[in-house]
C-alpha atoms as a PDB file:
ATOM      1  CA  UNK A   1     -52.373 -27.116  33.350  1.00  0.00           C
ATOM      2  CA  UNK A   2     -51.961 -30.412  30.872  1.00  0.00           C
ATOM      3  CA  UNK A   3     -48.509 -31.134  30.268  1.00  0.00           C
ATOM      4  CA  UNK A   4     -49.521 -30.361  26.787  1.00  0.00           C
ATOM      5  CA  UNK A   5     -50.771 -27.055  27.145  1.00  0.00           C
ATOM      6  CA  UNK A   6     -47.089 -26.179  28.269  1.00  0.00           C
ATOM      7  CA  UNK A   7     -45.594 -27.784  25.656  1.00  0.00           C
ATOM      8  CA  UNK A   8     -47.922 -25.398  23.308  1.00  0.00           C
ATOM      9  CA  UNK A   9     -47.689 -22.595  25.219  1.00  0.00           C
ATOM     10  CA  UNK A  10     -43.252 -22.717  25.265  1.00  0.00           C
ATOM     11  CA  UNK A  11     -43.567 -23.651  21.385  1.00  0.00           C
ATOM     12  CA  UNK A  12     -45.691 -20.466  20.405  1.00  0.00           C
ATOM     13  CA  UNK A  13     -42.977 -18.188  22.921  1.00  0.00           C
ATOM     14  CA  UNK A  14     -40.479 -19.420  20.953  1.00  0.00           C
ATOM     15  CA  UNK A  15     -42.223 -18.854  17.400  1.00  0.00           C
ATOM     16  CA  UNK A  16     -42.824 -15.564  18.387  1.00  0.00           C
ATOM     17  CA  UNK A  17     -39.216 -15.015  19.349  1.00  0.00           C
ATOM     18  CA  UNK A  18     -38.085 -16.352  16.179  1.00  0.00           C
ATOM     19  CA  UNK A  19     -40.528 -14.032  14.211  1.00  0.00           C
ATOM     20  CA  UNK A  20     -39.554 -11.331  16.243  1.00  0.00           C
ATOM     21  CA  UNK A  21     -36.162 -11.835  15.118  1.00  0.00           C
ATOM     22  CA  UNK A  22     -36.898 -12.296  11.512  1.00  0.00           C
ATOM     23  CA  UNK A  23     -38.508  -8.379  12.175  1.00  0.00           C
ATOM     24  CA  UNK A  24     -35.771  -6.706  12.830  1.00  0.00           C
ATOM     25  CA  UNK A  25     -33.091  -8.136  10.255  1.00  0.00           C
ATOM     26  CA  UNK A  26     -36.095  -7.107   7.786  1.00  0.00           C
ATOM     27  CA  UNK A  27     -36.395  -3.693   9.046  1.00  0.00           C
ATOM     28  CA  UNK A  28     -32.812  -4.115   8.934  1.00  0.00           C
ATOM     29  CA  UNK A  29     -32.728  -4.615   5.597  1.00  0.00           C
ATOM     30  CA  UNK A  30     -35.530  -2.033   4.560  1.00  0.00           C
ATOM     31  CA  UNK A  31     -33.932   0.696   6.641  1.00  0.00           C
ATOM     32  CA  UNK A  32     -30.023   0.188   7.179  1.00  0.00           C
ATOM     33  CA  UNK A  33     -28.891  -0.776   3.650  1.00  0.00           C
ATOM     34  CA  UNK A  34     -30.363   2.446   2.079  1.00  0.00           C
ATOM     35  CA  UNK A  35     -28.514   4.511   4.530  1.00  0.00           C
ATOM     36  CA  UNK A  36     -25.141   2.525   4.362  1.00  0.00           C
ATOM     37  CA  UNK A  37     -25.780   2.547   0.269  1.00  0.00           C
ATOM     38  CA  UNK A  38     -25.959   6.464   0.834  1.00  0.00           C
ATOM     39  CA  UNK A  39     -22.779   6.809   2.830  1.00  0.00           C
ATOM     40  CA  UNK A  40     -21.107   5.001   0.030  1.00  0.00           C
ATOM     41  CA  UNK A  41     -22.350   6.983  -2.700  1.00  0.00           C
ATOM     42  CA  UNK A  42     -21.300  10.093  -1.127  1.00  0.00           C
ATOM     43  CA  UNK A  43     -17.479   8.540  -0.445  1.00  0.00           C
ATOM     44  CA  UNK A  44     -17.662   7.622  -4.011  1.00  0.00           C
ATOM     45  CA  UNK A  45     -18.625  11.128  -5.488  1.00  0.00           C
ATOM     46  CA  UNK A  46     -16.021  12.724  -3.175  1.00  0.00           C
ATOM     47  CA  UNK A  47     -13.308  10.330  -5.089  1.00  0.00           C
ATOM     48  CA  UNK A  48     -14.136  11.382  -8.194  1.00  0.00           C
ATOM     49  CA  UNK A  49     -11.248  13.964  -8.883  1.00  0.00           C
ATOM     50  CA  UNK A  50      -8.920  11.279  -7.942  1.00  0.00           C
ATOM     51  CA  UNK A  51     -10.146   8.517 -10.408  1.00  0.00           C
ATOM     52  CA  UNK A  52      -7.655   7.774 -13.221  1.00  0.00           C
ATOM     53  CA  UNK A  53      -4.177   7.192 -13.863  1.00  0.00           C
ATOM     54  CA  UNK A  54      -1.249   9.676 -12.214  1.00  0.00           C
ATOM     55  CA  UNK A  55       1.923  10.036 -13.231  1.00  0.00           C
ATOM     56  CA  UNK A  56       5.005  11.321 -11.188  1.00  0.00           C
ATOM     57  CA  UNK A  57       5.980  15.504 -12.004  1.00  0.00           C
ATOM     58  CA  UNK A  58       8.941  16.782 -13.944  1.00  0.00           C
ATOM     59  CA  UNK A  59      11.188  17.035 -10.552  1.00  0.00           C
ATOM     60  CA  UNK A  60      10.042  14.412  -8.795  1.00  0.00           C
ATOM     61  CA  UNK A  61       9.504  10.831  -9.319  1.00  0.00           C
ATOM     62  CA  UNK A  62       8.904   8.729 -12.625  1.00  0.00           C
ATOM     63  CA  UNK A  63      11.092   5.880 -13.735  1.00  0.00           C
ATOM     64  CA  UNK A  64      10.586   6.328 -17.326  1.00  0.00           C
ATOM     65  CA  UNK A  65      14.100   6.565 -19.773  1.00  0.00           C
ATOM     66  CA  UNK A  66      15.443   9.621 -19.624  1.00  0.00           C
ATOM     67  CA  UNK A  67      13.494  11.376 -17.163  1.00  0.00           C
ATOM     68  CA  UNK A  68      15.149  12.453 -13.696  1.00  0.00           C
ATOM     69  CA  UNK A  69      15.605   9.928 -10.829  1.00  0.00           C
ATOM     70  CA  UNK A  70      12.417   9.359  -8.174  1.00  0.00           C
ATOM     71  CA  UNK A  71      14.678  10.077  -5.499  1.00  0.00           C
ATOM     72  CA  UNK A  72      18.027  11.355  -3.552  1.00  0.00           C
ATOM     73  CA  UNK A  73      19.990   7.907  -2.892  1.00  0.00           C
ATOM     74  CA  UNK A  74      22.185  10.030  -0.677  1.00  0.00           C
ATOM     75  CA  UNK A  75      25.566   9.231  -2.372  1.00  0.00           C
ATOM     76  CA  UNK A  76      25.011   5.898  -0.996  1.00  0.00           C
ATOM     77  CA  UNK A  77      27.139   3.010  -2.917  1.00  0.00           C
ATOM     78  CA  UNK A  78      26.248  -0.483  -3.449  1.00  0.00           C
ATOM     79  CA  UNK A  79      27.720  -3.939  -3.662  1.00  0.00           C
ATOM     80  CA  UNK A  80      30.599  -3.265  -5.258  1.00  0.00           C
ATOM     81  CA  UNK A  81      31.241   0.631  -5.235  1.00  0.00           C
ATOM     82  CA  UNK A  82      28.755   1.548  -7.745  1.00  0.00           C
ATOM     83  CA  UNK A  83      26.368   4.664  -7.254  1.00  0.00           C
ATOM     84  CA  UNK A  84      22.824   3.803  -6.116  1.00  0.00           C
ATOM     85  CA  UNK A  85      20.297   5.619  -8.452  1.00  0.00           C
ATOM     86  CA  UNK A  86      16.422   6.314  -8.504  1.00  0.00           C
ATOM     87  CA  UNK A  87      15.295   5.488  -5.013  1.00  0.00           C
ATOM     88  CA  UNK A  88      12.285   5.717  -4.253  1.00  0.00           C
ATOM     89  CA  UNK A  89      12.065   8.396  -1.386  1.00  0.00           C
ATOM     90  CA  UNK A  90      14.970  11.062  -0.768  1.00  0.00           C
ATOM     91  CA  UNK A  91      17.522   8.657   1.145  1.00  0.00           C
ATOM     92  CA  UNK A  92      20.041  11.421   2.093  1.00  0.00           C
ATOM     93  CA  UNK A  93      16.840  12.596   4.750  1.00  0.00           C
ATOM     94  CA  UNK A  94      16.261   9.279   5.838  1.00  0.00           C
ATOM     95  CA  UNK A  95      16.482   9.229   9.767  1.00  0.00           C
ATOM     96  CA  UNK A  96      18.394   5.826   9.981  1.00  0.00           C
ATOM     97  CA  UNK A  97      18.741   4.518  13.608  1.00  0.00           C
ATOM     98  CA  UNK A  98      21.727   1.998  14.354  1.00  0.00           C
ATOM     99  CA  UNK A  99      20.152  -0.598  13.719  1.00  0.00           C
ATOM    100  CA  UNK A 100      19.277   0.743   9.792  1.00  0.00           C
ATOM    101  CA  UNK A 101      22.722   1.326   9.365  1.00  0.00           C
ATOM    102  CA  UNK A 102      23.829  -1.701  10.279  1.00  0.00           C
ATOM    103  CA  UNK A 103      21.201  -3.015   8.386  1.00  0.00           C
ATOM    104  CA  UNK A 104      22.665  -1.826   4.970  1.00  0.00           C
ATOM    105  CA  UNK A 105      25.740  -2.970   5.759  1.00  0.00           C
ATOM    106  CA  UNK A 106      24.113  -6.772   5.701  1.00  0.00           C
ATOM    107  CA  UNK A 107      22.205  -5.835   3.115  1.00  0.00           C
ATOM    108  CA  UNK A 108      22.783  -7.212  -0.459  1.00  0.00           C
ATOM    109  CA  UNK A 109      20.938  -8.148  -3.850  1.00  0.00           C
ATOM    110  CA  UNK A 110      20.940 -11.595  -3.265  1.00  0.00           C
ATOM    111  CA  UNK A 111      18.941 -10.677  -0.134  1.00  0.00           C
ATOM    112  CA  UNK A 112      16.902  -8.900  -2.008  1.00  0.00           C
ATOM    113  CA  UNK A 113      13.317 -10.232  -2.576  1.00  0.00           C
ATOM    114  CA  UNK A 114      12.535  -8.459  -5.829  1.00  0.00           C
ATOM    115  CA  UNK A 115      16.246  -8.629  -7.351  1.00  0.00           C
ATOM    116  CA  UNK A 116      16.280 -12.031  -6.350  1.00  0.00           C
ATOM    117  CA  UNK A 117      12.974 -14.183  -6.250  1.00  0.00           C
ATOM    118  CA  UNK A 118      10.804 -11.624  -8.864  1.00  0.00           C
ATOM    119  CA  UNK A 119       8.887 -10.459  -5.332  1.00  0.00           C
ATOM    120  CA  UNK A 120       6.326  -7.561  -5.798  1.00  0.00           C
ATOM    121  CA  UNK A 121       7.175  -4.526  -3.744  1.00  0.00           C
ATOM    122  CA  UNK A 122       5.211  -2.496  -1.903  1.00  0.00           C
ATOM    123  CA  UNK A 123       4.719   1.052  -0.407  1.00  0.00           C
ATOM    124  CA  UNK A 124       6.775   3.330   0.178  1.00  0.00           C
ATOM    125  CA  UNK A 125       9.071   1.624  -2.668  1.00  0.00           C
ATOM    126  CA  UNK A 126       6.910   1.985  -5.343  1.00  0.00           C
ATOM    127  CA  UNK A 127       4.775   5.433  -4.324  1.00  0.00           C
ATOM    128  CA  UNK A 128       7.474   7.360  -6.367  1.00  0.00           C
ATOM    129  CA  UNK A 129       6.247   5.568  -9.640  1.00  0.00           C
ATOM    130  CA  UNK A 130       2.573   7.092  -9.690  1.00  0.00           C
ATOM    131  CA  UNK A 131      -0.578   5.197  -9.285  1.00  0.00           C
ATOM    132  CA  UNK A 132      -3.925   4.285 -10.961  1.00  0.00           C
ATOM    133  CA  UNK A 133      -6.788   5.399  -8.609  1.00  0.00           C
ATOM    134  CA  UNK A 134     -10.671   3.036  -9.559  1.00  0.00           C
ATOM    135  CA  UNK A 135     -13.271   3.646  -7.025  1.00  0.00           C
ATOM    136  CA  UNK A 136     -16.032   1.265  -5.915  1.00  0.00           C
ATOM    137  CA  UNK A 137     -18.983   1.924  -3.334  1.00  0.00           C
ATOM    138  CA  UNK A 138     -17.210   0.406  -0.324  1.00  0.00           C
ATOM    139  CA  UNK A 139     -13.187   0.881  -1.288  1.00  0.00           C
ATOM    140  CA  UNK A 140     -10.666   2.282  -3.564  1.00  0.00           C
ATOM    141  CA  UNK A 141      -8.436   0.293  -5.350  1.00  0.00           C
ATOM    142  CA  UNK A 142      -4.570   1.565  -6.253  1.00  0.00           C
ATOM    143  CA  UNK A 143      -2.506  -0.068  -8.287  1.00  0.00           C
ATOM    144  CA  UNK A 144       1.390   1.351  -9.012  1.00  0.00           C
ATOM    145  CA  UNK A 145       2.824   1.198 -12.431  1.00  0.00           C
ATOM    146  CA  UNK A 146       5.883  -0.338 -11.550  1.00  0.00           C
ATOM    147  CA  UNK A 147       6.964  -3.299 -13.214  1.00  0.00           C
ATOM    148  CA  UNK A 148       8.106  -5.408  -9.777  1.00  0.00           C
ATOM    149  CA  UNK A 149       4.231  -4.139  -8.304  1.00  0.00           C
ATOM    150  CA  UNK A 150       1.493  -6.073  -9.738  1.00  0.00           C
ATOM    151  CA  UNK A 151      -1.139  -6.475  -6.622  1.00  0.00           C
ATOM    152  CA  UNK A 152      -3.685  -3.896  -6.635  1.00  0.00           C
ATOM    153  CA  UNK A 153      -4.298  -2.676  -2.939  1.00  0.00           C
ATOM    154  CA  UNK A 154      -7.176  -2.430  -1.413  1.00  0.00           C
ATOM    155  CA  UNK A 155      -8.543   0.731   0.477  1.00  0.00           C
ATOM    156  CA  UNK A 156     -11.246  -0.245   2.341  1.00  0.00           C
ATOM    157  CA  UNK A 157     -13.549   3.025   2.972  1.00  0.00           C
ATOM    158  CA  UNK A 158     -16.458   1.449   4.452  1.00  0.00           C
ATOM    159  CA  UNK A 159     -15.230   2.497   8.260  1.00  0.00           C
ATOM    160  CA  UNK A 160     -13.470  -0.577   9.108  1.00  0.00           C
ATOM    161  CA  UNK A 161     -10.419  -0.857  11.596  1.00  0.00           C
ATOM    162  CA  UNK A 162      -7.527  -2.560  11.108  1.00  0.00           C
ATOM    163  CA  UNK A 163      -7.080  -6.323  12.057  1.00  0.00           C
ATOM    164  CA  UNK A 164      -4.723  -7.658  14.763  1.00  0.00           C
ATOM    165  CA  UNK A 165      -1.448  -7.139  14.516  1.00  0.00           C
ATOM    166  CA  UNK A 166      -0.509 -10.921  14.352  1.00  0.00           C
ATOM    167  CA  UNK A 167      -2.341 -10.987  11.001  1.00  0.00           C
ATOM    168  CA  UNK A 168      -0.056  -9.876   8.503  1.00  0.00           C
ATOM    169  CA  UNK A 169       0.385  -9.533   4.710  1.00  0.00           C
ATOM    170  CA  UNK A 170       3.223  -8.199   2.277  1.00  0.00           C
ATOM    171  CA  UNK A 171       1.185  -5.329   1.134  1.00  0.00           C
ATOM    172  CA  UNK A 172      -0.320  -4.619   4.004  1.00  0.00           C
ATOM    173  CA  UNK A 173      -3.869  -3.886   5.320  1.00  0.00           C
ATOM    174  CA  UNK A 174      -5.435  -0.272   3.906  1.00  0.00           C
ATOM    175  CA  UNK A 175      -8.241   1.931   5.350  1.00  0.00           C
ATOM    176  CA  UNK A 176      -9.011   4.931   4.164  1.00  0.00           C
ATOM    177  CA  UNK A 177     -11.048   8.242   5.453  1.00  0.00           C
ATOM    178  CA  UNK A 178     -11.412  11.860   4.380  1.00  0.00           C
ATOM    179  CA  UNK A 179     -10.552  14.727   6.042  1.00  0.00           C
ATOM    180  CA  UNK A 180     -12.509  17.709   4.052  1.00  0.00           C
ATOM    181  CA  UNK A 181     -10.913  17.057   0.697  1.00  0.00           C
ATOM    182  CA  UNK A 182      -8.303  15.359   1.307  1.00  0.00           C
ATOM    183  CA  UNK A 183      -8.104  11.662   0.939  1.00  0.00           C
ATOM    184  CA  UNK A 184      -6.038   9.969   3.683  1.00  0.00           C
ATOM    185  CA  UNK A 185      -5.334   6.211   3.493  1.00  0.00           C
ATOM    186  CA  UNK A 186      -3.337   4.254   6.030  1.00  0.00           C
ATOM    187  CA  UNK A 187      -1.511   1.145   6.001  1.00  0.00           C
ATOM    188  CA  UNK A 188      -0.253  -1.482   8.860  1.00  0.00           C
ATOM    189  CA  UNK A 189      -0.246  -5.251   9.038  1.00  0.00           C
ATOM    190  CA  UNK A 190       3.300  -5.496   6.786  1.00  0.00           C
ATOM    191  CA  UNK A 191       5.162  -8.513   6.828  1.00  0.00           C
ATOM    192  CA  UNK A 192       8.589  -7.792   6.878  1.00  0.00           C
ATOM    193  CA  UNK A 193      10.101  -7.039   3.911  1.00  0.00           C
ATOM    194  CA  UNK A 194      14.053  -6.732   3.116  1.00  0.00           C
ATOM    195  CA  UNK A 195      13.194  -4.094   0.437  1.00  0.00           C
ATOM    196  CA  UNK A 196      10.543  -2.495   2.679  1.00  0.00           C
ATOM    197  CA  UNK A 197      11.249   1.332   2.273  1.00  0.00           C
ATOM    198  CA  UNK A 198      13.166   1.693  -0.750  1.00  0.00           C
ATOM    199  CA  UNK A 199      14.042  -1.391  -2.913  1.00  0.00           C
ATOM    200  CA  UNK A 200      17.097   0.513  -4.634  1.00  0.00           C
ATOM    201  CA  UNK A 201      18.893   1.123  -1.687  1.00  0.00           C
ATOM    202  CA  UNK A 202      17.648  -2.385  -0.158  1.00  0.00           C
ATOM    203  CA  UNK A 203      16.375  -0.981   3.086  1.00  0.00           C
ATOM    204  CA  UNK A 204      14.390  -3.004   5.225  1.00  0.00           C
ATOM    205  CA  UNK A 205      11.041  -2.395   6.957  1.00  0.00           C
ATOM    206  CA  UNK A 206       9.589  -4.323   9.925  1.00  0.00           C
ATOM    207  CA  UNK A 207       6.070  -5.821  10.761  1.00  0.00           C
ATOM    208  CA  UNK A 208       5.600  -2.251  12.393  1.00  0.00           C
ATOM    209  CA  UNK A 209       5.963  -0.299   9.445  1.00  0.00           C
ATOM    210  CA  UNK A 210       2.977   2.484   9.080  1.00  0.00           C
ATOM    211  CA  UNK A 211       2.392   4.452   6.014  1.00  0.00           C
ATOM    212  CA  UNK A 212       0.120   7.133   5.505  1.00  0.00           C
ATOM    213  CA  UNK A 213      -0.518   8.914   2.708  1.00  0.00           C
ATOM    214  CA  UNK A 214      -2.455  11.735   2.398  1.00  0.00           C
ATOM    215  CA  UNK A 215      -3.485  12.608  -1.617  1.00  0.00           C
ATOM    216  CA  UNK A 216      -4.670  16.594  -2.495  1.00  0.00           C
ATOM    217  CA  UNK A 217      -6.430  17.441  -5.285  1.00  0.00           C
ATOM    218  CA  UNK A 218      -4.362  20.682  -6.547  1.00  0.00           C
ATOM    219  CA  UNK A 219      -6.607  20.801  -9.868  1.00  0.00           C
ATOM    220  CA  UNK A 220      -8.443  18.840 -12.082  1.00  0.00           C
ATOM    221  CA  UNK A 221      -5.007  17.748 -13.597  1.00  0.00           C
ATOM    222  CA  UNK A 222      -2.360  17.069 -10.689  1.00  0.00           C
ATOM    223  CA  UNK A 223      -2.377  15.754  -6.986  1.00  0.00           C
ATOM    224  CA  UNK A 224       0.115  16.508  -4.263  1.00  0.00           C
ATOM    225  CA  UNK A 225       0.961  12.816  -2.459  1.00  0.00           C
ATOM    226  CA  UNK A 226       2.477  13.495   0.888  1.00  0.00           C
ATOM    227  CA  UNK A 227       3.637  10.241   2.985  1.00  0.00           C
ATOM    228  CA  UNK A 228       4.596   9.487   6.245  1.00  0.00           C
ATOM    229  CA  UNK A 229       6.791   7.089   6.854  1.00  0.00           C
ATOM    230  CA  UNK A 230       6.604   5.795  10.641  1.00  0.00           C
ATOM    231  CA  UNK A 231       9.086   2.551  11.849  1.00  0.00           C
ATOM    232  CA  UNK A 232      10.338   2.261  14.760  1.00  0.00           C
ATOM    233  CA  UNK A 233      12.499  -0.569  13.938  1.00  0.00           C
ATOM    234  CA  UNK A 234      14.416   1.242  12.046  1.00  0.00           C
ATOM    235  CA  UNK A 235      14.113   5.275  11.828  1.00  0.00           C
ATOM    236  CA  UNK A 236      14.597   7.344  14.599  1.00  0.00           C
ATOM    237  CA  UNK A 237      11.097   9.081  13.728  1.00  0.00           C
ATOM    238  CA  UNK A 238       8.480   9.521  11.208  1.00  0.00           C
ATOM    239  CA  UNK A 239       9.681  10.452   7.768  1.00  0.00           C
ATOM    240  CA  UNK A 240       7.477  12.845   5.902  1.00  0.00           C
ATOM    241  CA  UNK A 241       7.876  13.178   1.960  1.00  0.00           C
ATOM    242  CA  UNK A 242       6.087  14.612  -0.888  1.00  0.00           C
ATOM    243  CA  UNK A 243       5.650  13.523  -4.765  1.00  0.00           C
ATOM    244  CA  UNK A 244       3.424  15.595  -7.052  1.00  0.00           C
ATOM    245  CA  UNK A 245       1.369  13.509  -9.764  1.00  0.00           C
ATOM    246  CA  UNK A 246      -0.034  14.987 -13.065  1.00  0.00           C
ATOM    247  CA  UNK A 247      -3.057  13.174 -14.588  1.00  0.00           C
ATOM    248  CA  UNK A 248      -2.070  11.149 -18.105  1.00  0.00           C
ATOM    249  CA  UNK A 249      -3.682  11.991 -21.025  1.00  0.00           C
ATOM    250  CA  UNK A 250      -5.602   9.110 -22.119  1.00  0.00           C
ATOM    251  CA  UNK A 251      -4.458   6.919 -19.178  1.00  0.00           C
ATOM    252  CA  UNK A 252      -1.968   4.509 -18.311  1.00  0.00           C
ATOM    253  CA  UNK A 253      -2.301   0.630 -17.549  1.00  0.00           C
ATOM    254  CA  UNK A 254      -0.179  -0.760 -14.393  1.00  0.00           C
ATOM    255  CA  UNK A 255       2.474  -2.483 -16.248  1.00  0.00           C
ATOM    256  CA  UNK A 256       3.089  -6.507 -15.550  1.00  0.00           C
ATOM    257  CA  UNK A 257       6.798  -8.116 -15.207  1.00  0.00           C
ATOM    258  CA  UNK A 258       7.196 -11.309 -16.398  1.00  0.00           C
ATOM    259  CA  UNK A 259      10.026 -12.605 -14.540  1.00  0.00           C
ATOM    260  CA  UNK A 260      11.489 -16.210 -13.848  1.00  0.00           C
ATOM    261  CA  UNK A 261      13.203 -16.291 -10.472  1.00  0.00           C
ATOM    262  CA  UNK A 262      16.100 -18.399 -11.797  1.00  0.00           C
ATOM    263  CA  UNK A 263      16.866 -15.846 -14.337  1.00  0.00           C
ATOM    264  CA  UNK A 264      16.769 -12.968 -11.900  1.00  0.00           C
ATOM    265  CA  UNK A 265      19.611 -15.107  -9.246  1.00  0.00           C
ATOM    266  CA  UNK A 266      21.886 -15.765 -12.629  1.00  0.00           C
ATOM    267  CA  UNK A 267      21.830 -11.756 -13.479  1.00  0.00           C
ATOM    268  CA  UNK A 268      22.391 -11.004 -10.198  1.00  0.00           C
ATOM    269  CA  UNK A 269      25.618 -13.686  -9.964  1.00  0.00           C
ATOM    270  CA  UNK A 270      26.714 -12.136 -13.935  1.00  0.00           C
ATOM    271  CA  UNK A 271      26.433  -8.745 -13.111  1.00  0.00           C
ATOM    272  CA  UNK A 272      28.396  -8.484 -10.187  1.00  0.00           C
ATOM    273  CA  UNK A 273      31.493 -10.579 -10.788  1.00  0.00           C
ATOM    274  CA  UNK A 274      33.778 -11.733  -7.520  1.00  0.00           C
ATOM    275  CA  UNK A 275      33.312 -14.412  -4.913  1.00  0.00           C
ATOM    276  CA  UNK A 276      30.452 -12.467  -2.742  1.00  0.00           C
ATOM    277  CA  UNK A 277      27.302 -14.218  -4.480  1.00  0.00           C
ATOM    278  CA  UNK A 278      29.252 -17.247  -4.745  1.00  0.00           C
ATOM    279  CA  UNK A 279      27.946 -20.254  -3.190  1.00  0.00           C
END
């Protein structure tokens, strides 16, 4: 055969190759978005009773005047002898290992991120304070209504893993599945984080800090959050909590902090007179 003839014959293989390629990202197309479009629209019809804007119950959780404290701080005192109020999660269960007791002993409010440098928390800290549920075809975004929060996470729901463990972020990486009604979302990938499970008592979490929280849908008008709590850093075992939410009437925005760093280390050094935050 003529050198040329090979050279045609090798150049039509690989056209066909090519076009069969081009085939099956169009059948793709044609076939596998519609069903993947589906999926989504079903996820997003099952969120619908959790759409809106929750507020913590009378008896648990809200940090609005006058209203009772999110959580137990356990009779636990701070810097200078003063009782530690509205923590986030009911300290006096905590199951503190060594390590988490030492840990408060270190801990202060000029080590605090938030206190200190106008940081935005992040869950469990902030779960106490409600949250405002959107849903789009492929995730759910939450956003908490706390003032030192204001970084809406992202639940992805589009059947995703997590990433590596080496990649990490301050709010974490969120998934999210069903399990027959219930929605359960579930967070890794933390950075560490001195005011990583309750910013009022300033205790720390670690880069292996899991939270899952599992949201029920009592009735058209409240949801029952219940959160696990899993480092082994610092707790001797998972910690398992409950808030219930009530729906606002008319709905509530995520409220924004505008705060100035240098402001927040010169209340912290006026507040608490002596030589401890003195440099």
């Amino acid at each position: 055969m003529p050198m040329r003839s090979v050279r045609k014959v090798r150049v039509t293989c690989r056209n066909r190759g090519w076009n069969g390629f081009v085939g099956v990202v169009i059948l793709m197309l044609l076939f596998g978005a519609p069903v993947l479009t589906a999926q989504s629209l079903e996820q997003e019809e099952k969120s619908r009773p959790f759409i809106g804007s929750w507020s913590p119950s009378i008896g648990r959780g809200t940090t609005r005047a006058g209203s009772e404290e999110r959580g137990n701080c356990g009779g636990r005192l701070g810097d200078y002898g003063e009782k530690i109020n509205n923590c986030g999660i009911p300290v006096d269960e905590l199951p503190l290992n060594k390590r988490g007791e030492a840990w408060l002993v270190f801990a202060d409010h000029a080590a605090s991120p938030a206190q200190s440098e106008c940081a935005n928390l992040n869950i469990p800290s902030v779960s106490g304070s409600g949250v405002v549920i959107s849903a789009y075809l492929d995730k759910l975004v939450l956003q908490h209504p706390d003032p030192m929060s204001v970084i809406p996470r992202e639940v992805w729901m589009d059947g995703r893993g997590h990433p590596p463990a080496k990649l990490l972020w301050q709010q974490g990486h969120s998934i999210g599945h069903w399990e027959g009604d219930d929605l359960v979302v579930e967070t890794t990938n933390f950075t560490f984080d001195p005011d990583g499970i309750d910013d009022h008592l300033h205790m720390a979490s670690s880069v292996r800090k899991k939270v899952t929280e599992r949201y029920q849908a009592i009735d058209k008008d409240h949801l029952r959050l219940i959160i696990t709590l899993e480092d082994p850093v610092f707790l001797t075992r998972p910690f398992k909590f409950s808030f219930a939410l009530t729906r606002e009437a008319g709905g509530i925005r995520p409220s924004w902090n505008n705060c100035d760093p240098d402001v927040a280390r010169r209340e912290i050094e006026y507040s608490y007179p002596g030589e401890k935050y003195k440099e």
